[in-house]
Protein backbone atom coordinates (compact mmCIF):
# COMPACT_ATOMS: atom_id res chain seq x y z
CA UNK A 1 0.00 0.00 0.00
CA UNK A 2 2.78 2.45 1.06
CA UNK A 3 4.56 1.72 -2.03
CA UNK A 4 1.97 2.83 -4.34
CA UNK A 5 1.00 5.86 -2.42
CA UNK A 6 5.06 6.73 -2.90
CA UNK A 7 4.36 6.08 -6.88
CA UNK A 8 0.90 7.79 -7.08
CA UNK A 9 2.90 11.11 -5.19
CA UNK A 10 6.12 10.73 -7.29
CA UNK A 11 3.24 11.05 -10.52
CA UNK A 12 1.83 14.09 -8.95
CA UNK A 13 5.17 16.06 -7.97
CA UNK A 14 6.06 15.07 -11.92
CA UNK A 15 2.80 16.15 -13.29
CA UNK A 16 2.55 12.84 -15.20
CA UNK A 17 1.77 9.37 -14.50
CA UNK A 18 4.60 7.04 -16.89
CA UNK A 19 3.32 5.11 -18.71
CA UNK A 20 5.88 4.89 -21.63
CA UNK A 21 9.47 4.70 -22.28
CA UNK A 22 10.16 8.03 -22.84
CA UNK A 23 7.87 8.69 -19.18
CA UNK A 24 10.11 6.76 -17.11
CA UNK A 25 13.61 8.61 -18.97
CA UNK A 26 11.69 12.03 -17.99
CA UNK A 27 11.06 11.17 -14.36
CA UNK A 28 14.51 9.60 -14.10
CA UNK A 29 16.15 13.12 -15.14
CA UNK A 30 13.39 15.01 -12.84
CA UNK A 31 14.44 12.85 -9.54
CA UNK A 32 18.23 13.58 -10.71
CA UNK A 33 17.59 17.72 -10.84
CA UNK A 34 15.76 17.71 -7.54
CA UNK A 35 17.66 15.19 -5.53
CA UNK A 36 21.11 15.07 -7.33
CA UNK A 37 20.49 11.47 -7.11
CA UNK A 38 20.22 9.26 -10.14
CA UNK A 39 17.79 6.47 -10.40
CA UNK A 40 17.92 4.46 -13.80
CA UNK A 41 14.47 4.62 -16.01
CA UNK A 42 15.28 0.39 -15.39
CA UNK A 43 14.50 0.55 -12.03
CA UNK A 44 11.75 3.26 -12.32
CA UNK A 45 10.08 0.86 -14.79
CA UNK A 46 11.15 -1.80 -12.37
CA UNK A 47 9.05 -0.04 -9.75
CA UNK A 48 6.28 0.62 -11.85
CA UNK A 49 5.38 -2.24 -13.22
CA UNK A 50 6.29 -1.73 -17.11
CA UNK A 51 8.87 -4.09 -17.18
CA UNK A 52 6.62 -7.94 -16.29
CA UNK A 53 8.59 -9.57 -13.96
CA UNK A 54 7.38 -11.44 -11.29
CA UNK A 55 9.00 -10.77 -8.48
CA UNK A 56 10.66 -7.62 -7.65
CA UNK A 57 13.41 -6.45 -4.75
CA UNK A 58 13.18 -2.88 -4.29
CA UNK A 59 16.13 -2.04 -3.08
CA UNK A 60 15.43 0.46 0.48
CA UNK A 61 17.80 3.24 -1.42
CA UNK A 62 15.41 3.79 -4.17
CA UNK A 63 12.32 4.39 -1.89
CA UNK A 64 14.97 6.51 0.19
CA UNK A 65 15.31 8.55 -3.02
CA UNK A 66 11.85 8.99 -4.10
CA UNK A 67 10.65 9.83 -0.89
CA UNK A 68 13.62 12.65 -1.18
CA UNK A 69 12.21 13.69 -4.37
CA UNK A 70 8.73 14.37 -2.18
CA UNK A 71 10.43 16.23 -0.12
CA UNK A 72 10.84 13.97 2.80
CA UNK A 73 14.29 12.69 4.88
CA UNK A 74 13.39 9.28 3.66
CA UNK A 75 11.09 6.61 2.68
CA UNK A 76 10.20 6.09 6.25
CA UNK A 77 9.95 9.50 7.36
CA UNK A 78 7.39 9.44 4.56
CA UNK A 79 5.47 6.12 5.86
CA UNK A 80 5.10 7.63 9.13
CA UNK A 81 3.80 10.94 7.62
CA UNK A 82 1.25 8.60 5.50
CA UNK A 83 0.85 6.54 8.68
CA UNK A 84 -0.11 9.89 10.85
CA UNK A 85 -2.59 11.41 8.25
CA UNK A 86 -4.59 7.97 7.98
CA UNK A 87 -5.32 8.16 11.95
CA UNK A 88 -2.79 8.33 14.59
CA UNK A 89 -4.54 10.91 16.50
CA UNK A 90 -2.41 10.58 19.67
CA UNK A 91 1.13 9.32 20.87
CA UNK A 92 3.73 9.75 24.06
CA UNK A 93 6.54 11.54 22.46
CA UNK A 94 10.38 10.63 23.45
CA UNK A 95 11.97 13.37 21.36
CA UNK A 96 14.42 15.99 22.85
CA UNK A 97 12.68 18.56 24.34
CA UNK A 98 13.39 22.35 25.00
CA UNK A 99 11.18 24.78 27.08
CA UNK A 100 12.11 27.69 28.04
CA UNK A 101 12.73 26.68 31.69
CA UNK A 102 16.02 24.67 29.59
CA UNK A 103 17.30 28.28 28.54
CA UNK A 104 19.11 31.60 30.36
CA UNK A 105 18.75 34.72 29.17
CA UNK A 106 20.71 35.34 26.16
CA UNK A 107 20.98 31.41 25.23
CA UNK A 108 20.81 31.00 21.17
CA UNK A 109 19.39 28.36 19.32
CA UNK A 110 19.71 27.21 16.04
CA UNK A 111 16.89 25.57 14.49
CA UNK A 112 17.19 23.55 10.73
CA UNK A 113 14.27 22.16 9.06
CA UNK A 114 13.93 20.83 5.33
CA UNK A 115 15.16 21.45 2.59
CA UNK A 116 17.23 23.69 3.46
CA UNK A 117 15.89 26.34 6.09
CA UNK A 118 17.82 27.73 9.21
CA UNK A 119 17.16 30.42 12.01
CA UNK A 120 19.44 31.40 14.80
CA UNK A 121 17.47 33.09 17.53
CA UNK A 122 17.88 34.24 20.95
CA UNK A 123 16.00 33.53 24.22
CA UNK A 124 14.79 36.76 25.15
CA UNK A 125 12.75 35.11 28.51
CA UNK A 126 9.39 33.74 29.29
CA UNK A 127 9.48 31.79 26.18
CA UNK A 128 10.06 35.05 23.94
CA UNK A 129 12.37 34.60 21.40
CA UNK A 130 13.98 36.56 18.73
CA UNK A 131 15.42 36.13 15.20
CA UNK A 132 19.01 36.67 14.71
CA UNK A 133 20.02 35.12 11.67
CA UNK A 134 17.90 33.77 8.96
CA UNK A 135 18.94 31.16 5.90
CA UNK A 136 15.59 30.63 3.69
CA UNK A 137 13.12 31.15 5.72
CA UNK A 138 10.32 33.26 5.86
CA UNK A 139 11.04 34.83 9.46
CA UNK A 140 13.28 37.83 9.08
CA UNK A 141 15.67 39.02 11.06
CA UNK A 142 14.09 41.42 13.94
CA UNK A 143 10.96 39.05 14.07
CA UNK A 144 9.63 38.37 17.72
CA UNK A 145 7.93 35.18 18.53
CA UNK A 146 6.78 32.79 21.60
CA UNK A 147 7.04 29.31 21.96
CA UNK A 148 7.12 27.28 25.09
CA UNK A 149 8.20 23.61 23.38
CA UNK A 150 10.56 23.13 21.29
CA UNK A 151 10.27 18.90 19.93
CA UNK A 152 13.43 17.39 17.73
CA UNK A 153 12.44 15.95 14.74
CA UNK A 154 8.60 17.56 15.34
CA UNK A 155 6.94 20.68 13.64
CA UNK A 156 7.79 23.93 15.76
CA UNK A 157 4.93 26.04 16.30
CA UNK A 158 4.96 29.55 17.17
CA UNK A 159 2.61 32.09 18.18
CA UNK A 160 2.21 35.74 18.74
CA UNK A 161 4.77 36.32 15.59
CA UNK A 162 5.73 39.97 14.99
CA UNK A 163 7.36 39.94 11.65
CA UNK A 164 7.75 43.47 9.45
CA UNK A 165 5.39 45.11 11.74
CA UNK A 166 2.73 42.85 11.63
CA UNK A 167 1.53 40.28 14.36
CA UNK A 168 0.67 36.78 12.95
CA UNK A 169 -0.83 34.53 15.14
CA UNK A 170 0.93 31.31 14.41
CA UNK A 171 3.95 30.20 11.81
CA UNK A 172 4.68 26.58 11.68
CA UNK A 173 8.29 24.99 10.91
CA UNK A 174 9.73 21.52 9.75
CA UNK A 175 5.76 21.00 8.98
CA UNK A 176 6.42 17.15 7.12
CA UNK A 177 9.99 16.04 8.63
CA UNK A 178 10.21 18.42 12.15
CA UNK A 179 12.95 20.72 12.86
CA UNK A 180 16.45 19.82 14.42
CA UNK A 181 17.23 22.01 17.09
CA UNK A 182 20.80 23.50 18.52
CA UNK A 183 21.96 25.13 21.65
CA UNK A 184 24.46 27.48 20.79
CA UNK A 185 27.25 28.10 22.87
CA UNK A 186 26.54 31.11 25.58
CA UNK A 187 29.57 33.46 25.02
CA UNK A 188 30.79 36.38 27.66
C-alpha cells in the first residue's frame, strides 16, 4: 500500500503518471535535478510495473530517493507521515525537548528544518524569542515570537509572531519532517 502511495505522489510532484518509455527517462532526469540522485528509467520501470517480472526487490535506497524527491528525509519519514494522516490521532513523544525553563537569558538556538531552512534566535525570557540570523526562511531578522516547546524531529509552532510590523498569530516549521534544534554556545 505504502509503495503505491510513494508512486501515485512521485506522478503528482512530476505532473505525469509514466506510462511509456520516454515517461520513465523524464522522471529519471526530474528525480536527478531535484535530488542530485540518479535512479535508472530500469529501475523506475522496475518499480512501476512496465517491465513484467514477477518478483521484484526494491532495493530500500530507491524508496529513500523517491521519498527525497517528495520532499521527505526518507522513505520512512514518509510512511510515518502517510501513517499519521490515515489516523494516529495521539502518541507519548520521546523526542528531545526544549522549554524555556532549559534556557538563560541570552541562550541562542539554532533551528534547521527541510530542505534547506535555518534560524538562529535568541531567548529573550518567558518563552520570547527573537530572530538573529535567517537562511531561507520566511522569518526575518528582527521578528519576535513565543514558543514554550521546542520537539526534535517535530513541527515547531509559534505564536504571537511579529514579523515586518505585523503580528501573525501562528507560523509553523519543519511542517512534514520536524525541525532539528541547537543550543548554541553562551559566550561572555
Amino acid at each position: 500500500m505504502e509503495q503505491e502511495l510513494l508512486k501515485q505522489k512521485v506522478g503528482q510532484k512530476a505532473g505525469f503518471s509514466p506510462e511509456t518509455s520516454h515517461d520513465f527517462n523524464d522522471l529519471s532526469q526530474l528525480i536527478q535535478e531535484a535530488t542530485g540522485e540518479y535512479l535508472s528509467p530500469t529501475t523506475l520501470k522496475r518499480i512501476w510495473g512496465y517491465l513484467k517480472k514477477e518478483q521484484v526487490q526494491t532495493r530500500r535506497h530507491t524508496h529513500d530517493v523517491l521519498a527525497r524527491y517528495l520532499g521527505f528525509n526518507n522513505y520512512r519519514s514518509f510512511i510515518e507521515t502517510i501513517q499519521g494522516e490515515q489516523g494516529v490521532q495521539s502518541m507519548i513523544l520521546a523526542n528531545n525537548k526544549v522549554t524555556p525553563e532549559d534556557l538563560s537569558i541570552g541562550q541562542q538556538l539554532c533551528i534547521t528544518w527541510l530542505p534547506d531552512r535555518r534560524v538562529v534566535v535568541e531567548h529573550l525570557g518567558e518563552g520570547r524569542f527573537t530572530v538573529h540570523e535567517v537562511e531561507n526562511a520566511k522569518l526575518t531578522v528582527g521578528d519576535t515570537f513565543t514558543c514554550h516547546l521546542l520537539l526534535q524531529n517535530e513541527p515547531l509552532y509559534l505564536d504571537n509572531v511579529s514579523h515586518q510590523d505585523t503580528v501573525f498569530p501562528a507560523y509553523i516549521a519543519g511542517k512534514i519532517n520536524g525541525v532539528k534544534i541547537y543550543k548554541m554556545e553562551v559566550v561572555g
